[in-house]
C-alpha atoms as a PDB file:
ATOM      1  CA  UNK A   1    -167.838 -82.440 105.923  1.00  0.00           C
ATOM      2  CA  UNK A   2    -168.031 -78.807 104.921  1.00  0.00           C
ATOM      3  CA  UNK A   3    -169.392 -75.672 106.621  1.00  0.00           C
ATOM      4  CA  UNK A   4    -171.693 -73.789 103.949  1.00  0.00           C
ATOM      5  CA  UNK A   5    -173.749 -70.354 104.536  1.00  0.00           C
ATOM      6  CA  UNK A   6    -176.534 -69.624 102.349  1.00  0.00           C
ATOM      7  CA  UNK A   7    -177.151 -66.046 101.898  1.00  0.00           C
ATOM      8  CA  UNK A   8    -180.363 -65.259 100.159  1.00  0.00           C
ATOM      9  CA  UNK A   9    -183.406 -62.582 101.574  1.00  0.00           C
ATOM     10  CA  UNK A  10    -186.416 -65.383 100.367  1.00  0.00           C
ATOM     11  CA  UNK A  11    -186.546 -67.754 103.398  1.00  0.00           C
ATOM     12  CA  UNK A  12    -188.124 -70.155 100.630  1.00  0.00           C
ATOM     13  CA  UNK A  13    -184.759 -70.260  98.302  1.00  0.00           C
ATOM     14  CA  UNK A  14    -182.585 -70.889 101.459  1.00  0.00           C
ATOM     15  CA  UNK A  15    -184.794 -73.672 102.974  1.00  0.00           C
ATOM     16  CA  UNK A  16    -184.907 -75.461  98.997  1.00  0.00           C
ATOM     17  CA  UNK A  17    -181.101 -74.930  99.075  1.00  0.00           C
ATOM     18  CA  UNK A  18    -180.638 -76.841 101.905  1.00  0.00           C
ATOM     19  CA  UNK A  19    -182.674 -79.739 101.434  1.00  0.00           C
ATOM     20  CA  UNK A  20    -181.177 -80.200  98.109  1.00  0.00           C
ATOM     21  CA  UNK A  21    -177.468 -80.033  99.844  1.00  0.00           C
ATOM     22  CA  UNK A  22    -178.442 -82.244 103.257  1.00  0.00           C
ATOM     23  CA  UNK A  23    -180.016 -84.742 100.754  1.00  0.00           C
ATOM     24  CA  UNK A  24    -176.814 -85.301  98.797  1.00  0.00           C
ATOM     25  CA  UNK A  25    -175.093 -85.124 101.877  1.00  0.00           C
ATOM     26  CA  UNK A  26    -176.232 -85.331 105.467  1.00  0.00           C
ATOM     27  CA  UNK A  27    -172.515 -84.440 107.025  1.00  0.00           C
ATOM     28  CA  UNK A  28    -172.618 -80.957 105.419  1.00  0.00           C
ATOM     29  CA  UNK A  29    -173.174 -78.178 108.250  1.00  0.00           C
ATOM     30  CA  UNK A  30    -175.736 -75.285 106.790  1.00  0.00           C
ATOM     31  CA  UNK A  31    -175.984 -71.838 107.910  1.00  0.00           C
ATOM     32  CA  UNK A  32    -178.901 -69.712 106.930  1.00  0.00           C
ATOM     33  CA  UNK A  33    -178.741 -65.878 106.439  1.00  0.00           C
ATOM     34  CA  UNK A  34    -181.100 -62.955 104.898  1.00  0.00           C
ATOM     35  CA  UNK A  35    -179.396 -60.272 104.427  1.00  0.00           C
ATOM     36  CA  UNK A  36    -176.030 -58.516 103.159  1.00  0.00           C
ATOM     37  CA  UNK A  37    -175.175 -57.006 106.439  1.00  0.00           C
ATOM     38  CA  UNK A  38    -175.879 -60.275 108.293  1.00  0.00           C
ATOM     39  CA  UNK A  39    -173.914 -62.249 106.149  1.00  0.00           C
ATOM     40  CA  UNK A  40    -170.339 -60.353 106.533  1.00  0.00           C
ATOM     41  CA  UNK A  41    -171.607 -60.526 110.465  1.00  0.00           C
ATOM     42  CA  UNK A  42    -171.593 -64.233 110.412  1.00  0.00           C
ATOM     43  CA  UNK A  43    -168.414 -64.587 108.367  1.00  0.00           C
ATOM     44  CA  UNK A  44    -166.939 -62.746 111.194  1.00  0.00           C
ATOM     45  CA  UNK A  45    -168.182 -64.996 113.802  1.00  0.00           C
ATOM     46  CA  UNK A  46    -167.475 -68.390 112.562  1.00  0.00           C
ATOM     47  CA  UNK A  47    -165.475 -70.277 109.868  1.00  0.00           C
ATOM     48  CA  UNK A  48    -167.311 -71.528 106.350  1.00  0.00           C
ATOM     49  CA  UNK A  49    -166.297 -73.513 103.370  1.00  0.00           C
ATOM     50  CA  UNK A  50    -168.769 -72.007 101.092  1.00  0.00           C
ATOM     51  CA  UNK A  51    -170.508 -69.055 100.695  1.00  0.00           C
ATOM     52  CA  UNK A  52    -173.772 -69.204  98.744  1.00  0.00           C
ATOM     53  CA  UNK A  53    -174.487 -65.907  97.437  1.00  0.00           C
ATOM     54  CA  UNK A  54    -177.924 -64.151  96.089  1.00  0.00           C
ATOM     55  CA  UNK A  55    -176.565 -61.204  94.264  1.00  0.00           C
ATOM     56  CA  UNK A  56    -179.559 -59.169  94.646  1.00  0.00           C
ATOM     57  CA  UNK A  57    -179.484 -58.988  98.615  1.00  0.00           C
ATOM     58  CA  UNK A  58    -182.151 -55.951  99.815  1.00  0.00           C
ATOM     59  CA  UNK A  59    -179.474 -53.993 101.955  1.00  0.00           C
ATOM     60  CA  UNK A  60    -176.325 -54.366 100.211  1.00  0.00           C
ATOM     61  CA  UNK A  61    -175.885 -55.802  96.676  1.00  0.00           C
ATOM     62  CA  UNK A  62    -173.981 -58.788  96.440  1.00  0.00           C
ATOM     63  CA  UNK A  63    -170.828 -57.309  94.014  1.00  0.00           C
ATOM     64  CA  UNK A  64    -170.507 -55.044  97.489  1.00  0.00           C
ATOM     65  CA  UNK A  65    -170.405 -58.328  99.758  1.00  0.00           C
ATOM     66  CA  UNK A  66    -167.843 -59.482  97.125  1.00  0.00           C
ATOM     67  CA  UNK A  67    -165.325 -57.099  97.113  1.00  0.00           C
ATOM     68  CA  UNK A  68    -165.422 -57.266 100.773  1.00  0.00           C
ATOM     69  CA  UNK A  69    -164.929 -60.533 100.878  1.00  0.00           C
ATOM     70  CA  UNK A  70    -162.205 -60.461  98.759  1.00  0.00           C
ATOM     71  CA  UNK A  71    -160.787 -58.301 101.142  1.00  0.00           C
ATOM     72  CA  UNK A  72    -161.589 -60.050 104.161  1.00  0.00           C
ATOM     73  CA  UNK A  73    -161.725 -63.232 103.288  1.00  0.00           C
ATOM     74  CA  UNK A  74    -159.513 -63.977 100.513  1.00  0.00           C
ATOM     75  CA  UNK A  75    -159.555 -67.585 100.474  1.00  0.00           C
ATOM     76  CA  UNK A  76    -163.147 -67.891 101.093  1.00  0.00           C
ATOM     77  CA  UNK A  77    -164.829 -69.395  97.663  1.00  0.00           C
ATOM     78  CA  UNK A  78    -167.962 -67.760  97.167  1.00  0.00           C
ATOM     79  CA  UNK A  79    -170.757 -69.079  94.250  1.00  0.00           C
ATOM     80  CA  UNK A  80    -173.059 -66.302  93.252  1.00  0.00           C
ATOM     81  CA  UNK A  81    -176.859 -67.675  92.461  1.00  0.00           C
ATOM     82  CA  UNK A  82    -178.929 -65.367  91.106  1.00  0.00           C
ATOM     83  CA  UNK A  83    -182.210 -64.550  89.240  1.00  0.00           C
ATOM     84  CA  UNK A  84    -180.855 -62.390  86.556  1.00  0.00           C
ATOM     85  CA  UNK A  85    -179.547 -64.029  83.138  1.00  0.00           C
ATOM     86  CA  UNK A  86    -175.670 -65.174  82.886  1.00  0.00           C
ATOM     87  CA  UNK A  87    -175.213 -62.668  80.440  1.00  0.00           C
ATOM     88  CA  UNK A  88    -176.675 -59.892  82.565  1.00  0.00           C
ATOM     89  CA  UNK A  89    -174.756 -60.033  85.976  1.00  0.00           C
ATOM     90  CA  UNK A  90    -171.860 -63.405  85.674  1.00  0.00           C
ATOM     91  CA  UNK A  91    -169.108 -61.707  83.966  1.00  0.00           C
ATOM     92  CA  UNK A  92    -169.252 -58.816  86.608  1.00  0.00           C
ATOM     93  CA  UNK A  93    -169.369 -60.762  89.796  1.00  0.00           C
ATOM     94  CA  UNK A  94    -166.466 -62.963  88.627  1.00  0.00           C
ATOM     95  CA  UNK A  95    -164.310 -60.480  88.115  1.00  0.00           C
ATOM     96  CA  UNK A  96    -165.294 -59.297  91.739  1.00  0.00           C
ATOM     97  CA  UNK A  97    -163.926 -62.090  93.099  1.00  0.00           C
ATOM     98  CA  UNK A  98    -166.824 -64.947  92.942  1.00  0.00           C
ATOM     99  CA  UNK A  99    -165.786 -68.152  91.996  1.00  0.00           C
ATOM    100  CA  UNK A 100    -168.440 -69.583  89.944  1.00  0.00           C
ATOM    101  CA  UNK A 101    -171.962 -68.293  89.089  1.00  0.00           C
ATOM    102  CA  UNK A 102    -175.514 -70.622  88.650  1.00  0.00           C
ATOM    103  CA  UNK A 103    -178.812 -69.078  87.693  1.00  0.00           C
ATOM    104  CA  UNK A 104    -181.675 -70.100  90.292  1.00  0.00           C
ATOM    105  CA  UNK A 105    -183.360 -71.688  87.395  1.00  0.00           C
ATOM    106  CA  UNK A 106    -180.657 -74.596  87.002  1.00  0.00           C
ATOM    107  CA  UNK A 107    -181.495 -78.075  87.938  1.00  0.00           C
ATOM    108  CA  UNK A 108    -180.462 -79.438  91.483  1.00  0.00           C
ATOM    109  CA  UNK A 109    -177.786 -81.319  89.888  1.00  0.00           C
ATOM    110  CA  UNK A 110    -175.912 -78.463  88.713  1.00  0.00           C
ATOM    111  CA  UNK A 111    -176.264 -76.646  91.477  1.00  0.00           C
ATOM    112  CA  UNK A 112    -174.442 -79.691  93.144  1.00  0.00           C
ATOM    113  CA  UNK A 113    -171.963 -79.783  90.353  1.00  0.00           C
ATOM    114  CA  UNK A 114    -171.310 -76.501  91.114  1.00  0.00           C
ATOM    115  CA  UNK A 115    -171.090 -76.645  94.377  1.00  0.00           C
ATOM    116  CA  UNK A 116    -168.735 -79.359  94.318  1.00  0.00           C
ATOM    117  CA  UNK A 117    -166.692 -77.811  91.818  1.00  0.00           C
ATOM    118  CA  UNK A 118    -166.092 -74.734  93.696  1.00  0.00           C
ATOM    119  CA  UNK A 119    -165.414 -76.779  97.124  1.00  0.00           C
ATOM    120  CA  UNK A 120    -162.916 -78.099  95.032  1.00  0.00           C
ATOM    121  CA  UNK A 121    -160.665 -75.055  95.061  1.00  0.00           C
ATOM    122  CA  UNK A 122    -161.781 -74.781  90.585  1.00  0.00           C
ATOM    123  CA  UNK A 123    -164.215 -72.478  89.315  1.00  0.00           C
ATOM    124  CA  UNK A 124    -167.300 -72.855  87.992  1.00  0.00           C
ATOM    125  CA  UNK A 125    -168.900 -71.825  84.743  1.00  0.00           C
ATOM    126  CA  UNK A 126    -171.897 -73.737  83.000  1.00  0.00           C
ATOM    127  CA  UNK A 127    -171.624 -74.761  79.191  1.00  0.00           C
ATOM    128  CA  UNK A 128    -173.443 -71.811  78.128  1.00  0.00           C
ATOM    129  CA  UNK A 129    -171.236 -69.196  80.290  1.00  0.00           C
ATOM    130  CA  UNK A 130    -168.217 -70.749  78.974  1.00  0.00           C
ATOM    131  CA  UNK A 131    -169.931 -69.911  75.574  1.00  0.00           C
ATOM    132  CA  UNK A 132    -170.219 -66.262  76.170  1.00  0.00           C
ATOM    133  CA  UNK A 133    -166.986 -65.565  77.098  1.00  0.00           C
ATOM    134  CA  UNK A 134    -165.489 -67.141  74.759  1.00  0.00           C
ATOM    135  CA  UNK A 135    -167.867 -64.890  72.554  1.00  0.00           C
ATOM    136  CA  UNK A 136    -166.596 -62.284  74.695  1.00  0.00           C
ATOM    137  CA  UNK A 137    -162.996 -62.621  73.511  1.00  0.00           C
ATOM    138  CA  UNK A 138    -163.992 -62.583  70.168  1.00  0.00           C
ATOM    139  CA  UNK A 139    -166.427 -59.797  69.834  1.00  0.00           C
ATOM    140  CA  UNK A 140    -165.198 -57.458  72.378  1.00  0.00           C
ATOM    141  CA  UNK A 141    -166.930 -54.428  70.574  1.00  0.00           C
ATOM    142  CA  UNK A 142    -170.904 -56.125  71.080  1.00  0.00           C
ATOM    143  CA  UNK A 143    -169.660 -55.975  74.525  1.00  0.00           C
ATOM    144  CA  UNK A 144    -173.076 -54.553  76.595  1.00  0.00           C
ATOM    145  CA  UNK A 145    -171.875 -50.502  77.958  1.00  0.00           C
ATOM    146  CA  UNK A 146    -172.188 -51.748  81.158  1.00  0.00           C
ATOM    147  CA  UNK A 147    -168.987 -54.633  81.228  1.00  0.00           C
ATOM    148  CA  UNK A 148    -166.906 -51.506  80.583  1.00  0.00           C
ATOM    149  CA  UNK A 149    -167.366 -50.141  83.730  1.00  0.00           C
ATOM    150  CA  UNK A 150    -164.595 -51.152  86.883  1.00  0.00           C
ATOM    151  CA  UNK A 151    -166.305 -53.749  90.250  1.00  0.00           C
ATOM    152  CA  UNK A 152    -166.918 -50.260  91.861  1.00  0.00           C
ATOM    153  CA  UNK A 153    -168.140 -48.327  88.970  1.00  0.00           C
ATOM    154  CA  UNK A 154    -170.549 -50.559  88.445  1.00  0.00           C
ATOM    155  CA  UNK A 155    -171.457 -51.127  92.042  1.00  0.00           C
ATOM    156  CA  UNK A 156    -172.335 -47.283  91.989  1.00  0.00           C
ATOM    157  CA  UNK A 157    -174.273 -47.295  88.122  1.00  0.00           C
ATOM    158  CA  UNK A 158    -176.436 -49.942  90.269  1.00  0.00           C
ATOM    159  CA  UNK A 159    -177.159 -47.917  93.213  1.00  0.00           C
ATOM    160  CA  UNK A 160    -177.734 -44.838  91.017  1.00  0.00           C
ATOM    161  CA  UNK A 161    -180.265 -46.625  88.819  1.00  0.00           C
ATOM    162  CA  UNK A 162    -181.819 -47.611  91.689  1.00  0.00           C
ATOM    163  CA  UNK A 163    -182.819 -44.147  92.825  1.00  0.00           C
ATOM    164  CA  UNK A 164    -180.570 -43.962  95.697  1.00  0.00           C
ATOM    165  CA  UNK A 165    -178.850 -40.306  96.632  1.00  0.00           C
ATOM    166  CA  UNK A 166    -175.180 -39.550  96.361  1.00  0.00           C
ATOM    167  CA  UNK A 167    -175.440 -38.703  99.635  1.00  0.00           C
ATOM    168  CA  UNK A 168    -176.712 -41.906 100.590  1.00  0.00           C
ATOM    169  CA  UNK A 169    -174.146 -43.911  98.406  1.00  0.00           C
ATOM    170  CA  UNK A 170    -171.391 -42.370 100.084  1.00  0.00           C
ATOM    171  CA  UNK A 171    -172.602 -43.372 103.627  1.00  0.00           C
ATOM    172  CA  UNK A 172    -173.328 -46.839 102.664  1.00  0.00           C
ATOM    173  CA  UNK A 173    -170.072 -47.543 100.854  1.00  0.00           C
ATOM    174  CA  UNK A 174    -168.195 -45.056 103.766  1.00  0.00           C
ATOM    175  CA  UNK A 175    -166.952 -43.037 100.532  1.00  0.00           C
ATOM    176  CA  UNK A 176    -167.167 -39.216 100.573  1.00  0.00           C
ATOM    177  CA  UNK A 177    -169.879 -38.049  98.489  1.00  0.00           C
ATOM    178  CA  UNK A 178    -166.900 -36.035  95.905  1.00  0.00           C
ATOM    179  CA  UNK A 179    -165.737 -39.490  95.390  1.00  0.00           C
ATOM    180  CA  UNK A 180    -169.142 -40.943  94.390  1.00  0.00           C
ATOM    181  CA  UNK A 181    -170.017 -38.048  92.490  1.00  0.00           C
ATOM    182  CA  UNK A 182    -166.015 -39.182  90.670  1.00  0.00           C
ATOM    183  CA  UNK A 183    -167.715 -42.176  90.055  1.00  0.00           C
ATOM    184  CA  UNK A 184    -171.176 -41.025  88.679  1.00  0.00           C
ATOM    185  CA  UNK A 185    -169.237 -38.880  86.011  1.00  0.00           C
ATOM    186  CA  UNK A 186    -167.585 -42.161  85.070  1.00  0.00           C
ATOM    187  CA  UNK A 187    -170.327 -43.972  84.458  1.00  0.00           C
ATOM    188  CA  UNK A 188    -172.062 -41.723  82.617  1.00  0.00           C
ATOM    189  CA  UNK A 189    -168.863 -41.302  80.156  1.00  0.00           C
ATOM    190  CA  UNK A 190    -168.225 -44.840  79.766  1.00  0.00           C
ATOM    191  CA  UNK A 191    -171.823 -45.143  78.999  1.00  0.00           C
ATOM    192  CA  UNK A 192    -172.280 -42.787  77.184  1.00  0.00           C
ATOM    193  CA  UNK A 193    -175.368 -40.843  78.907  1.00  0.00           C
ATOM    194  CA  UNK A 194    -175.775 -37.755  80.105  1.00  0.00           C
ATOM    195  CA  UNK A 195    -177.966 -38.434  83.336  1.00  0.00           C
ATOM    196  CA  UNK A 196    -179.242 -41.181  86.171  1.00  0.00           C
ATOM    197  CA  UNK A 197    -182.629 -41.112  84.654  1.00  0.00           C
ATOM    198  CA  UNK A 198    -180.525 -42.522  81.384  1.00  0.00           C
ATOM    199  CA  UNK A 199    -178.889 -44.805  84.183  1.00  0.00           C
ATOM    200  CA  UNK A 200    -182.237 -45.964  85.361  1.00  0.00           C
ATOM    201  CA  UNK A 201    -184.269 -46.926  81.758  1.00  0.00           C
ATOM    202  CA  UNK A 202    -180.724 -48.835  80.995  1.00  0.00           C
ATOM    203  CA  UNK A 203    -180.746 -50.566  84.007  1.00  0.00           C
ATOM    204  CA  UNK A 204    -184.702 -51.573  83.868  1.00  0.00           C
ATOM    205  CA  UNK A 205    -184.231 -52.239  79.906  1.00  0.00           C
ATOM    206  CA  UNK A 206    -181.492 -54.880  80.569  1.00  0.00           C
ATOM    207  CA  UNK A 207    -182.791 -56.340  83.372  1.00  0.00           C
ATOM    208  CA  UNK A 208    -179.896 -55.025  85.772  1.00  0.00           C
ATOM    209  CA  UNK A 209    -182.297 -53.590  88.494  1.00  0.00           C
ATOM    210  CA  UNK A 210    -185.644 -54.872  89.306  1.00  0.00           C
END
């Protein structure tokens, strides 16, 4: 029997991801979150096997979540589902700490294969993941700018894009705003732009923000 929390903010995509795991197997124990803040609430409050992850939660992305989780909750395996391509977002949330990551548009099976990979104490990749970073290791200079940037640099390029204020980054990630304003210059170096509105039509172009 395992305990598994499903953390997505579309009640729909949590109640599909539970029939699919109570139909393969009705001993499994599902708990049901919508939001980033909730979901490092209820890892707090009770003990889970599995942590299902939307990486686009409304309140606090999910490469946030990870590093906390990381933090808090070391041993915790955690398999990031998302909307966005593999190439866009997978590279970046494993190296924050997730271990395995499934587009939403995968089949029911491999969602199970993942799931039961990951339970496993392995991690998951699909065939075509495995075939980018493979490609990865090979090409490292077509590398998109953005997999240059650091878990936190990123994290911040994200929120910037988005529209949000230093100010408002540093509150939300209990940084001071000199620190995020550290980070902004970063960014912009690795990335070779000169300001967030550059940030922004990046973002939007590759599919990074919606």
């Amino acid at each position: 029997m395992a305990n598994i929390l499903i953390a997505d903010d579309h009640a729909v995509v949590r109640s599909g991801l539970r029939h699919i795991l109570e139909a393969n197997d009705s001993s499994v124990v599902i708990g049901e979150v919508g939001s980033g803040s909730g979901t490092l609430r209820r890892l707090r409050d009770a003990t889970w096997d599995l942590l299902v992850l939307d990486i686009n939660m409304p309140d606090r992305g999910g490469i946030d979540i990870l590093r906390h989780i990381r933090s808090a909750h070391p041993t915790l395996p955690v398999l990031v589902l998302s909307g966005y391509a593999e190439k866009q977002y997978a590279v970046m949330a494993l190296r924050a700490g997730a271990s395995g990551y499934l587009e939403k548009g995968q089949s029911a099976d491999e969602l199970l294969r993942a799931v039961e990979t990951v339970l496993a104490g392995r991690r998951y990749v699909s065939a075509s993941l495995a075939d980018l970073l493979v490609e990865d290791l090979h090409a490292p200079s077509e590398l998109p700018p953005h997999s240059r940037l650091s878990g936190r640099e990123f994290q911040i390029f994200c929120k910037l894009a988005s529209g949000s204020r230093t100010s408002d980054i540093a509150r939300e990630l209990f940084i001071s705003v000199k620190t995020v304003s550290t980070y902004r210059s970063r960014v912009l170096e690795k990335m070779g732009f000169r300001a967030n509105a550059d940030l922004t039509t990046y973002a939007l172009r590759n599919g990074l923000i919606q």
